[in-house]
C-alpha atoms as a PDB file:
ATOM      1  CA  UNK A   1     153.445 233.048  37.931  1.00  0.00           C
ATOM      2  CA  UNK A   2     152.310 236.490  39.568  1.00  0.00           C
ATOM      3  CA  UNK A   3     150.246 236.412  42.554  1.00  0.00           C
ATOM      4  CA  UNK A   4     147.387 237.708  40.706  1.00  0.00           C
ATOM      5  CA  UNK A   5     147.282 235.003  38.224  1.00  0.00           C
ATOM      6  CA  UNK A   6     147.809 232.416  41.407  1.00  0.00           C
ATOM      7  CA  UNK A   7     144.283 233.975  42.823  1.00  0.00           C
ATOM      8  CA  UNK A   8     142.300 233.568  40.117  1.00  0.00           C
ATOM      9  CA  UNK A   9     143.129 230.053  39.522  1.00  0.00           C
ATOM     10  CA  UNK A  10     142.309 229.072  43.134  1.00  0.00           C
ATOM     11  CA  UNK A  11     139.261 231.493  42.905  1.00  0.00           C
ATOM     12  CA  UNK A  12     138.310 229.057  39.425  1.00  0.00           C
ATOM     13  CA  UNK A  13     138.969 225.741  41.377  1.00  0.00           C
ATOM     14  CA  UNK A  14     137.162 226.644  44.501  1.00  0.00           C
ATOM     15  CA  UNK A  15     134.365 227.743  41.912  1.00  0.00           C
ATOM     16  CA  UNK A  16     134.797 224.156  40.053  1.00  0.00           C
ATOM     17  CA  UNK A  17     134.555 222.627  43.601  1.00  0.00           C
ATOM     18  CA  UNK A  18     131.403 224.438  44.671  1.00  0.00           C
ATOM     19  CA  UNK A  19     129.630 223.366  41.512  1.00  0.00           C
ATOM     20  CA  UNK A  20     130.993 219.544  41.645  1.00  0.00           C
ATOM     21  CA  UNK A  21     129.080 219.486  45.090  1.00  0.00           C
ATOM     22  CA  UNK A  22     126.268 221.023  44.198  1.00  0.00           C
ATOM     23  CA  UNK A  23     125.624 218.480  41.141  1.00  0.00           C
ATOM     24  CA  UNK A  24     126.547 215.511  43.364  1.00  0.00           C
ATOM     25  CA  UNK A  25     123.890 217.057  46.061  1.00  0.00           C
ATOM     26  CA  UNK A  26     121.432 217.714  43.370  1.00  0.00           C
ATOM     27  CA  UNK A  27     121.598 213.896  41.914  1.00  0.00           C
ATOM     28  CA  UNK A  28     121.636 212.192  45.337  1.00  0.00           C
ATOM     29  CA  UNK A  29     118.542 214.572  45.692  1.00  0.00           C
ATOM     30  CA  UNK A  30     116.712 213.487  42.359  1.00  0.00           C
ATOM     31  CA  UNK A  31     117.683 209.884  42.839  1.00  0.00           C
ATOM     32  CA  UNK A  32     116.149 209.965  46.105  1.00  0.00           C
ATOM     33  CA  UNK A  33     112.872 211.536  44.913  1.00  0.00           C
ATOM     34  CA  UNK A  34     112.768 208.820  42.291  1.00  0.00           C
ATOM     35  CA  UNK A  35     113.588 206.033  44.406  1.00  0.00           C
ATOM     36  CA  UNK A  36     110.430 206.945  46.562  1.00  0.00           C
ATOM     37  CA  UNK A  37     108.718 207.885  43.957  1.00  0.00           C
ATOM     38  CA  UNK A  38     108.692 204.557  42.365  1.00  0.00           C
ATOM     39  CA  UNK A  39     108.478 203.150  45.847  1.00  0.00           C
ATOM     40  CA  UNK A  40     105.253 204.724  46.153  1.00  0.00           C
ATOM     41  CA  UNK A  41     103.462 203.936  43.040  1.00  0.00           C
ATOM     42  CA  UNK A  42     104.109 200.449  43.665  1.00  0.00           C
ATOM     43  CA  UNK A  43     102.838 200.058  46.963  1.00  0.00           C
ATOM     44  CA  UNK A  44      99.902 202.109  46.522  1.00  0.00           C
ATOM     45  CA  UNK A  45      99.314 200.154  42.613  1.00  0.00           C
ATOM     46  CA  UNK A  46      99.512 197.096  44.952  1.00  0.00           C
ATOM     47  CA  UNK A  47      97.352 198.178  47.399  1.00  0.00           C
ATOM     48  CA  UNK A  48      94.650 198.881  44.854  1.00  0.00           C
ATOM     49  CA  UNK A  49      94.845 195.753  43.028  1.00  0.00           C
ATOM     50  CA  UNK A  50      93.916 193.501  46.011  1.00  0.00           C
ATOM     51  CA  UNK A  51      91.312 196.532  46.793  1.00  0.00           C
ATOM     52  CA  UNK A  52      89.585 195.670  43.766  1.00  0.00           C
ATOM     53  CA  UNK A  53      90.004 192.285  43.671  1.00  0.00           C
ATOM     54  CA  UNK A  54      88.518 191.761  46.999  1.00  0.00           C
ATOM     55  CA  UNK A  55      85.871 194.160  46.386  1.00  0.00           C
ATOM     56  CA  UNK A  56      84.694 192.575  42.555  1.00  0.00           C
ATOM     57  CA  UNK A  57      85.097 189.594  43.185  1.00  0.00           C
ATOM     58  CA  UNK A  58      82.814 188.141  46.049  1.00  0.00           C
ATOM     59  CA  UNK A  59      82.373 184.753  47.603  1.00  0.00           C
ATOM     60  CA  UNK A  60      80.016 182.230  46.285  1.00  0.00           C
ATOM     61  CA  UNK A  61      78.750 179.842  48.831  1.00  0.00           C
ATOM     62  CA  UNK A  62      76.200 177.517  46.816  1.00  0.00           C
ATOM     63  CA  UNK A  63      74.325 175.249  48.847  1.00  0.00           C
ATOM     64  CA  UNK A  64      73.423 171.968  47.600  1.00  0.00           C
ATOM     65  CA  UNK A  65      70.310 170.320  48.707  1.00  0.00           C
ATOM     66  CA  UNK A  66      70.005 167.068  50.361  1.00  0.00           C
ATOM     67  CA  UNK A  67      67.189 164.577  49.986  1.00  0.00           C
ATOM     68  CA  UNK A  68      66.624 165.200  53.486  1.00  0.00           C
ATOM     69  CA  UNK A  69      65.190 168.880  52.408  1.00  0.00           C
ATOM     70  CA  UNK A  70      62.475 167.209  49.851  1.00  0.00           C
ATOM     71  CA  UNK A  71      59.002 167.851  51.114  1.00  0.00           C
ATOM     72  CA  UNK A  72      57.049 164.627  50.212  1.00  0.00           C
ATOM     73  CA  UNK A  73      53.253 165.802  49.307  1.00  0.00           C
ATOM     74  CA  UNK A  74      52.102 162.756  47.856  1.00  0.00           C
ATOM     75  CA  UNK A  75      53.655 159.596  49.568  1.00  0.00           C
ATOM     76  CA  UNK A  76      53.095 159.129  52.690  1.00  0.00           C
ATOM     77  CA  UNK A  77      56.097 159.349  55.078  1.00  0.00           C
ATOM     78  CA  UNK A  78      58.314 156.832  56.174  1.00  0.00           C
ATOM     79  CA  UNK A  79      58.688 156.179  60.046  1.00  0.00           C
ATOM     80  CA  UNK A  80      62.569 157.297  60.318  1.00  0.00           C
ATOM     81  CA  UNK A  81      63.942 155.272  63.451  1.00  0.00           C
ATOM     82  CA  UNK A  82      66.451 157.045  64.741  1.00  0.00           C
ATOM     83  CA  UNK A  83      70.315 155.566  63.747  1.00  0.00           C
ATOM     84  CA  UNK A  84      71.015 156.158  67.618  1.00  0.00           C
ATOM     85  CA  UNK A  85      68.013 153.739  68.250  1.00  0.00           C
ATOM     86  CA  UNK A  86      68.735 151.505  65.491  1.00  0.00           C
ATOM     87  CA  UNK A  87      68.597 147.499  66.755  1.00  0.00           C
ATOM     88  CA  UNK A  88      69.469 144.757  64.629  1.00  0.00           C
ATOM     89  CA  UNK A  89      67.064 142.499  65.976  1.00  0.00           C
ATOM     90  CA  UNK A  90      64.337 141.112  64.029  1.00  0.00           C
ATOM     91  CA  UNK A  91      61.715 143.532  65.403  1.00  0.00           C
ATOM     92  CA  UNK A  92      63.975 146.419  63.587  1.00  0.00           C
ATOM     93  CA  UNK A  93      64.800 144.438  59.806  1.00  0.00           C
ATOM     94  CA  UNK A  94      62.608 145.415  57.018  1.00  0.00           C
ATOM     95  CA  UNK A  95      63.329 141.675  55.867  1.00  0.00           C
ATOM     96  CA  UNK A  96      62.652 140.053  59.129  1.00  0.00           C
ATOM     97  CA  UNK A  97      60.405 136.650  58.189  1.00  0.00           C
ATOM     98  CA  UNK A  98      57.875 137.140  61.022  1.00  0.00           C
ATOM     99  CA  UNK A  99      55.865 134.343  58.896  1.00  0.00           C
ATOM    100  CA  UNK A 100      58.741 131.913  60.293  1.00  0.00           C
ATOM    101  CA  UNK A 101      56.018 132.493  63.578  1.00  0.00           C
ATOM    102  CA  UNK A 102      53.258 131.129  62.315  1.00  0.00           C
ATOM    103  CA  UNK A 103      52.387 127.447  61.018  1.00  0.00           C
ATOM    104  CA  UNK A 104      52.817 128.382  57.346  1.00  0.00           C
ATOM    105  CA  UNK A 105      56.028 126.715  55.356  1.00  0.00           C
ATOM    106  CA  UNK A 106      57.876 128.150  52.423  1.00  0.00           C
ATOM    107  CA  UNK A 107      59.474 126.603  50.079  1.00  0.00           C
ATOM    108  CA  UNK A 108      62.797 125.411  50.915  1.00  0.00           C
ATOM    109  CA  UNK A 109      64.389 127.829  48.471  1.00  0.00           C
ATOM    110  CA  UNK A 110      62.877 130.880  49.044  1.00  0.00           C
ATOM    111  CA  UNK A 111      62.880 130.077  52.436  1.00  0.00           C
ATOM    112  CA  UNK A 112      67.098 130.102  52.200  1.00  0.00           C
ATOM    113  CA  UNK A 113      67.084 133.160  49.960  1.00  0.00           C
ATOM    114  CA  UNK A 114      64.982 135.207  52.956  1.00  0.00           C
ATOM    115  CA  UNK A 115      67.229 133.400  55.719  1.00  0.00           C
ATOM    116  CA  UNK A 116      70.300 135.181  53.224  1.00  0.00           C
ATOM    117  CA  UNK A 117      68.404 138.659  52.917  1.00  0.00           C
ATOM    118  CA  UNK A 118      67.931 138.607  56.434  1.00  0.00           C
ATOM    119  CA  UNK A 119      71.600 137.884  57.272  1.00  0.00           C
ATOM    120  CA  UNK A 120      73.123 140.345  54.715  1.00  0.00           C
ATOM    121  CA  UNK A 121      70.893 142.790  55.816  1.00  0.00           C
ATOM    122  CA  UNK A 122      71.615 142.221  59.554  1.00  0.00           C
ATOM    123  CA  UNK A 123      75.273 142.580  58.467  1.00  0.00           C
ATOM    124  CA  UNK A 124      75.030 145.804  56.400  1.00  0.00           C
ATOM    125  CA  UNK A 125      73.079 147.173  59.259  1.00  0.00           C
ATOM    126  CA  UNK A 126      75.604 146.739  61.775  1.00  0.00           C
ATOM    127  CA  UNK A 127      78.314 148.004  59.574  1.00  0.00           C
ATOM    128  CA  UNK A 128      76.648 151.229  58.806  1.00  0.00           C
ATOM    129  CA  UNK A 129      76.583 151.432  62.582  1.00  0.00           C
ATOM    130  CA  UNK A 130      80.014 150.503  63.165  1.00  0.00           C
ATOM    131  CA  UNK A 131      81.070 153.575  60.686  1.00  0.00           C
ATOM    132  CA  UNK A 132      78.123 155.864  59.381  1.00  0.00           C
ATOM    133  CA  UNK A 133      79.711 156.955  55.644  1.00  0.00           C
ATOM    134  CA  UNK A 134      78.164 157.144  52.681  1.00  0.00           C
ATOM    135  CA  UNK A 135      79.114 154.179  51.166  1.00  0.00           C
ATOM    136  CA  UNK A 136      77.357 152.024  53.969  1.00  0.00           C
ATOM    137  CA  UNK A 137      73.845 154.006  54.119  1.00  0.00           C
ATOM    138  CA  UNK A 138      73.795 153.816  50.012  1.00  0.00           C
ATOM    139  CA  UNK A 139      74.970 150.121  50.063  1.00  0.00           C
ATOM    140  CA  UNK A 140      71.627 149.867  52.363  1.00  0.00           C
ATOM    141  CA  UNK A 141      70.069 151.655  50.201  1.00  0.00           C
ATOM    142  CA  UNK A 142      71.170 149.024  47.332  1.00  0.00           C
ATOM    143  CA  UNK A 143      70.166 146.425  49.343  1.00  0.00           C
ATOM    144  CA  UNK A 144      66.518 147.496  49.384  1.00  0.00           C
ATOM    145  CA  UNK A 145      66.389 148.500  45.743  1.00  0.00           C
ATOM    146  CA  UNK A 146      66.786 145.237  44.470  1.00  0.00           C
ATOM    147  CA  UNK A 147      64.649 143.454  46.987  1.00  0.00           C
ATOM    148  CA  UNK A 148      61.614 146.503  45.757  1.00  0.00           C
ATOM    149  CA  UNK A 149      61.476 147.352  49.206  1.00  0.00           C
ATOM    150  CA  UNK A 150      61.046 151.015  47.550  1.00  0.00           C
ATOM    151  CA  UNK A 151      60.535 152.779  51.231  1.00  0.00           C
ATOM    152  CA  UNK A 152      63.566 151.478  52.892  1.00  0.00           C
ATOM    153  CA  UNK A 153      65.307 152.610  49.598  1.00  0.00           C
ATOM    154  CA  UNK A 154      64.229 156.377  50.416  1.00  0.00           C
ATOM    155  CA  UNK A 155      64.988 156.137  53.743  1.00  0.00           C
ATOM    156  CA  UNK A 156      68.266 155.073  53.203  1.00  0.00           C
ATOM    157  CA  UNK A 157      68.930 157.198  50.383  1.00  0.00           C
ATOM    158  CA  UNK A 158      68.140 160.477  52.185  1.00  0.00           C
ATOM    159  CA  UNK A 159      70.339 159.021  55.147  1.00  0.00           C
ATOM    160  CA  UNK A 160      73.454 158.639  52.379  1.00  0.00           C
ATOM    161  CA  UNK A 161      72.846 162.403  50.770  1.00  0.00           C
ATOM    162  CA  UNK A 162      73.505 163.727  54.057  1.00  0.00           C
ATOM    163  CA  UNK A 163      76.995 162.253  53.819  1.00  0.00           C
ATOM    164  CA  UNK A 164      77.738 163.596  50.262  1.00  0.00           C
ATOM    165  CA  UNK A 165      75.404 165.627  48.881  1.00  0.00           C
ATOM    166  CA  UNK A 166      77.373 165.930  45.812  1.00  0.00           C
ATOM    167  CA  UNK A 167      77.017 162.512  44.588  1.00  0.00           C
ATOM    168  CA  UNK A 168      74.551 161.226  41.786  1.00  0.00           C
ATOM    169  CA  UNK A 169      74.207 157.693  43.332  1.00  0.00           C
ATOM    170  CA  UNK A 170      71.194 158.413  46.158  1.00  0.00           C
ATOM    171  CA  UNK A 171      69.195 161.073  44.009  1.00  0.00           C
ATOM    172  CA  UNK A 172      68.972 158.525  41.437  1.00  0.00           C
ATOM    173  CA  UNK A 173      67.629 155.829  43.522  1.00  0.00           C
ATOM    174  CA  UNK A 174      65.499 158.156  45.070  1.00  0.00           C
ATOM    175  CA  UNK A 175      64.061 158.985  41.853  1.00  0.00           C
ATOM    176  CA  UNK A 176      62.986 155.184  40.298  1.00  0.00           C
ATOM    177  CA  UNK A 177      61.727 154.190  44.149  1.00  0.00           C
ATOM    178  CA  UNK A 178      59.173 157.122  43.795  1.00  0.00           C
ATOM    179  CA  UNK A 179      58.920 156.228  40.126  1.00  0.00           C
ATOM    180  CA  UNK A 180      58.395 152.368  41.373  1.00  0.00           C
ATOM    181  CA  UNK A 181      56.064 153.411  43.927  1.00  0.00           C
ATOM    182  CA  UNK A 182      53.764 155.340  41.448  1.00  0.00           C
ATOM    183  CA  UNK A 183      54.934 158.791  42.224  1.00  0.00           C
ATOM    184  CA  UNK A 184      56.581 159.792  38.756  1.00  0.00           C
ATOM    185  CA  UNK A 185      55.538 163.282  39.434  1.00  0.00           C
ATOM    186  CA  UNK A 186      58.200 163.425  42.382  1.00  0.00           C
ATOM    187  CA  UNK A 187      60.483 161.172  40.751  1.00  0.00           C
ATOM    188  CA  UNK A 188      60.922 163.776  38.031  1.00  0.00           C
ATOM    189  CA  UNK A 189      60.711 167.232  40.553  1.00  0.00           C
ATOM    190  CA  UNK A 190      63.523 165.354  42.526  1.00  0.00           C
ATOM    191  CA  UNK A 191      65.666 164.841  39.406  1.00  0.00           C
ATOM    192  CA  UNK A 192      65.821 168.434  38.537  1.00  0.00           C
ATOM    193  CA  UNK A 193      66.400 170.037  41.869  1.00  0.00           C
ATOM    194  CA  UNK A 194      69.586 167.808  41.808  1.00  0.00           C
ATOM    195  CA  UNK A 195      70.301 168.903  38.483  1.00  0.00           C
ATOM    196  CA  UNK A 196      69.891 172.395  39.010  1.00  0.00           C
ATOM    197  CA  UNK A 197      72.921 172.419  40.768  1.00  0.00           C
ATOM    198  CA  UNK A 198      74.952 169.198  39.995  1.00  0.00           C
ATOM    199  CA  UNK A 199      75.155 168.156  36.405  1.00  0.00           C
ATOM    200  CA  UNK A 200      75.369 164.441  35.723  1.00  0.00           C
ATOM    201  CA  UNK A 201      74.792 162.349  32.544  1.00  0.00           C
ATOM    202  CA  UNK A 202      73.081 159.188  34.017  1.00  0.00           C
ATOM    203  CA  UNK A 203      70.675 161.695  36.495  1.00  0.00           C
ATOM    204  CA  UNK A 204      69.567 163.886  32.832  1.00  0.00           C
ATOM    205  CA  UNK A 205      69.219 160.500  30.715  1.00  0.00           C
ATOM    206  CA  UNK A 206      66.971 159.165  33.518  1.00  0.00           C
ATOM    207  CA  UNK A 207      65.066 162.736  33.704  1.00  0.00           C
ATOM    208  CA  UNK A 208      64.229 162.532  29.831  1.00  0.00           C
ATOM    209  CA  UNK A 209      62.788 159.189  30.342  1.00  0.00           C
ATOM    210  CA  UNK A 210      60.740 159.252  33.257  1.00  0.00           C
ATOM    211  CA  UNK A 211      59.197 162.912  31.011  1.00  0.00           C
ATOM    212  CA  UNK A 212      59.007 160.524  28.086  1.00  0.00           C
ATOM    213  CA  UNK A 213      56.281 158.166  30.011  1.00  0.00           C
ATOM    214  CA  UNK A 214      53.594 160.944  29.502  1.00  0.00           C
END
């Protein structure tokens, strides 16, 4: 092999060399700019998404109404002794017999059923003050519902919505004491306040009746 021919072979290789590296430089360099390239899209995709998502969809913080909030127009109010304050002597029991005072006698029976009211009572009291829940203040409000004691019942009805103002239980007591009392008009108004935010069966079935008794 002549020394010309040598040259131009080493000439070709160092040529083939210099191109190798230049195609190995030039697909580090586009697989680079593609790597951040997709790096980028994602992260600022990403970014956007929660963007929009925080910004369309906002926060909904519904307030439900207690019985508390009702303002009564057309019964008179109820003397609210204060839970703090609360006694369970007989001065302080809607059921106290303060006839037991005086001369006059009832009859042996009724006089044991009002000697059992009293007791119960006494005892429902001083668990509601042992733990104030809702299931005490509406089992006091029970209590006075089926004794027709109709203004204990909203007392104590109004005192159990403050503990769960998403239950049906007080709202629908609430509504047949005012209906009991005379006061349909704020038996029904009641009964759709509730509804307008909480839906339950038993509150709409007793709505359509109490608008039935026109």
């Amino acid at each position: 092999m002549t020394s010309s021919r040598f040259e131009e072979l080493e000439k070709r290789c160092a040529r083939l060399k210099k191109i190798r590296i230049i195609r190995l430089v030039s697909s580090l360099a586009f697989l680079f700019l593609g790597a951040f390239g997709i790096y980028y899209w994602l992260n600022h995709t990403h970014q956007g998404i929660n963007e929009t998502t925080s910004t369309s969809v906002p926060e909904v913080n519904v307030s439900i109404p207690l019985l508390s909030d009702i303002n009564e127009t057309t019964t008179p109010r109820v003397e609210v002794i204060p839970i703090s304050q609360m006694k369970t002597s007989s001065e302080t029991l809607f059921l106290a017999p303060h006839v037991y005072k005086d001369k006059t006698k009832l009859p042996s029976a009724e006089l044991e059923e009002a000697k059992r009211s009293l007791n119960e009572e006494q005892h429902l009291i001083k668990v509601f003050q042992a733990e104030q829940n809702f299931s005490n203040a509406y089992a006091l409000a029970h209590f006075y519902f089926e004794r027709k004691s109709y203004s204990e019942v909203i007392l104590w009805t109004k005192e159990a919505s403050k503990r769960d103002s998403h239950s049906d239980l007080p709202w629908i007591l609430y509504a047949k004491a005012k209906f009991y009392l005379g006061d349909r008009a704020e038996a029904i108004r009641s009964l759709e306040l509730f509804l307008g935010y909480i839906n339950s069966k038993e509150a709409q079935e007793l709505l359509n009746f109490y608008k039935g008794q026109e």
